[in-house]
Protein backbone atom coordinates (compact mmCIF):
# COMPACT_ATOMS: atom_id res chain seq x y z
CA UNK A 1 0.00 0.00 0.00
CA UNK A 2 1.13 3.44 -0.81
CA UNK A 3 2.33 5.96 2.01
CA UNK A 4 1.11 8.97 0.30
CA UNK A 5 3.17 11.06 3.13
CA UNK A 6 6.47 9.60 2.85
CA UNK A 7 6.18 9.51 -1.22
CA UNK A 8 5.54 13.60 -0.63
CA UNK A 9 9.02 13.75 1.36
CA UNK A 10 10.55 12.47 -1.95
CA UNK A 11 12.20 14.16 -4.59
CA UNK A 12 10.60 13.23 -8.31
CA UNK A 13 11.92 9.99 -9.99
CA UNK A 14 14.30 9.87 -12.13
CA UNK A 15 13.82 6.93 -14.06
CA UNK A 16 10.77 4.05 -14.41
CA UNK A 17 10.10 1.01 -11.56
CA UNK A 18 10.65 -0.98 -15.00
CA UNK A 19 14.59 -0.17 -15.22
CA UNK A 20 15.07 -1.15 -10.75
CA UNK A 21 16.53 -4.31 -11.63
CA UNK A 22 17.85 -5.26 -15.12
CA UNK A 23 21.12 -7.23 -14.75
CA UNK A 24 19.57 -10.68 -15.09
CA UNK A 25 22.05 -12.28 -12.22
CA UNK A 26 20.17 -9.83 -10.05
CA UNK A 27 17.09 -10.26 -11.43
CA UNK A 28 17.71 -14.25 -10.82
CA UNK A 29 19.10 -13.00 -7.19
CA UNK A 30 15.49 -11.06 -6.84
CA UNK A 31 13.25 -14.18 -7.60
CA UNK A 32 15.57 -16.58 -5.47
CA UNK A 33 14.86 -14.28 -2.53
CA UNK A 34 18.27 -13.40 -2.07
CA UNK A 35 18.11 -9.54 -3.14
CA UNK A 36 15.63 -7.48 -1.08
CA UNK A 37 17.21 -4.37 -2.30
CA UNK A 38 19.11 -2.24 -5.08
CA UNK A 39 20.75 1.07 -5.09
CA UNK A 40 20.63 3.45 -7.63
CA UNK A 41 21.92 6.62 -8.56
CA UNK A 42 18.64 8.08 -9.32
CA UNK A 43 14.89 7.19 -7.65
CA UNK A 44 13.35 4.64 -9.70
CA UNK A 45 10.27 4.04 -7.80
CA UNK A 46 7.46 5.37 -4.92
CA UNK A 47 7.11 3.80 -1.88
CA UNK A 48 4.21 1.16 -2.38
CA UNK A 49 5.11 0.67 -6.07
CA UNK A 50 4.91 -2.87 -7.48
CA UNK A 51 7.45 -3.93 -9.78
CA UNK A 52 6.94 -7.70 -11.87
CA UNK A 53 9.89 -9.37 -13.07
CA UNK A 54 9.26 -12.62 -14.87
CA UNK A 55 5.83 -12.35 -13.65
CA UNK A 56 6.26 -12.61 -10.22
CA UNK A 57 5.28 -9.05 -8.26
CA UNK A 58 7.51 -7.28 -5.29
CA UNK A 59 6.26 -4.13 -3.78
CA UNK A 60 8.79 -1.19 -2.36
CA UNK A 61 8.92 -0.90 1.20
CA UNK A 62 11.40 1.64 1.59
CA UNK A 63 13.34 4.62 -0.51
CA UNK A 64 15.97 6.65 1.31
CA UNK A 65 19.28 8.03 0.25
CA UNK A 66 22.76 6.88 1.59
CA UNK A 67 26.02 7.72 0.97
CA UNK A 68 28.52 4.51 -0.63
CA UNK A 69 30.54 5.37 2.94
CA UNK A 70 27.43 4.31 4.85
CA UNK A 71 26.84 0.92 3.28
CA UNK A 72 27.36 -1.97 5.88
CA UNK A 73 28.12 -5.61 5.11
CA UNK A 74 24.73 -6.51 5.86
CA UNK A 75 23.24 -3.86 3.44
CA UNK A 76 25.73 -5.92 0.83
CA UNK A 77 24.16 -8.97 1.55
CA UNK A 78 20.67 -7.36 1.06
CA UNK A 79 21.71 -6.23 -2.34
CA UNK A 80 22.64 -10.24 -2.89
CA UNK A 81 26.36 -10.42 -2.07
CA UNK A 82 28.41 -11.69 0.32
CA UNK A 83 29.91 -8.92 1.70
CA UNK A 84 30.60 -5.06 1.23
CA UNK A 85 33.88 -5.95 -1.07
CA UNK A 86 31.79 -8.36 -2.93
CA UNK A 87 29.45 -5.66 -4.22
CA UNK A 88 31.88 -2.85 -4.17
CA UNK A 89 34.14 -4.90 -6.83
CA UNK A 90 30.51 -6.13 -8.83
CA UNK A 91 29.94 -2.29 -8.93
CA UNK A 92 33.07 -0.89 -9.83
CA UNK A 93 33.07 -4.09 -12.76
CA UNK A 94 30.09 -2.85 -14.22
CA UNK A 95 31.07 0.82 -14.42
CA UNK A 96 34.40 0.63 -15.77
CA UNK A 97 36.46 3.62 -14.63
CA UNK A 98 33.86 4.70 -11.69
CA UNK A 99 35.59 5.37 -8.72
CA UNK A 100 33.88 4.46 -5.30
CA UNK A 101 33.63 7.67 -3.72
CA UNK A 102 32.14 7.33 -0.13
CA UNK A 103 30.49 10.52 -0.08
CA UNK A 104 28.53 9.57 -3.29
CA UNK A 105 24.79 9.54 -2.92
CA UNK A 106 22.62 6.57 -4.02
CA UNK A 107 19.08 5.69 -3.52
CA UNK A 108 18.36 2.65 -2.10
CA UNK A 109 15.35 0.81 -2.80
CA UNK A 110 14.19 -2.12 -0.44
CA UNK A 111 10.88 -4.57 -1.44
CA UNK A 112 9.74 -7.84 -0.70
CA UNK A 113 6.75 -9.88 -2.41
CA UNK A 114 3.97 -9.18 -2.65
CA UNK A 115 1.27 -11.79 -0.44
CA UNK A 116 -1.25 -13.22 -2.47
């Protein structure tokens, strides 16, 4: 369900709920239930949003900003990977040249699936 209130707190999206997750060993990660969440540079979706990949449905439970410097080994393993180092080096892989720059702002975007 949508928290109108906490949407309203929120700058505008930048992208679509349709480009959250693309890479399809994450999208893989998302239906084996081992990604509850992605980070972004840019808001991709409103709290209570539902986004379907490969039919199944996941709603968005949470949208906040963080700084890189802030992430914590268990927000790594929430994103899927074994540790912060993991995803910092599956990151930094996929954006050749991108330095990791702790004060860098991301969105993150948590969800779960959605009860039928």
């Amino acid at each position: 369900m949508t928290n109108e209130n906490e949407n309203l707190n929120l700058p505008p999206k930048t992208c679509t709920i349709e480009r959250l997750v693309t890479v399809p060993a994450d999208v893989e990660k998302v239906l084996n239930g081992k990604k509850t969440a992605t980070r972004r540079n840019g808001r991709y979706a409103d709290i209570g949003e539902i986004m379907t990949l490969e039919g199944q449905e996941f709603v968005v439970e949470r949208v906040y900003s963080q700084s890189l410097g802030e992430l914590t080994d268990e927000q790594a393993k929430q994103e899927g990977y074994e540790s912060l180092e993991e995803y910092k080096d599956s990151i930094l892989s996929m954006h050749p040249g991108m330095p990791w720059v702790p004060s860098m702002k991301v969105w993150v975007h948590e969800f779960s699936p959605v009860q039928k």
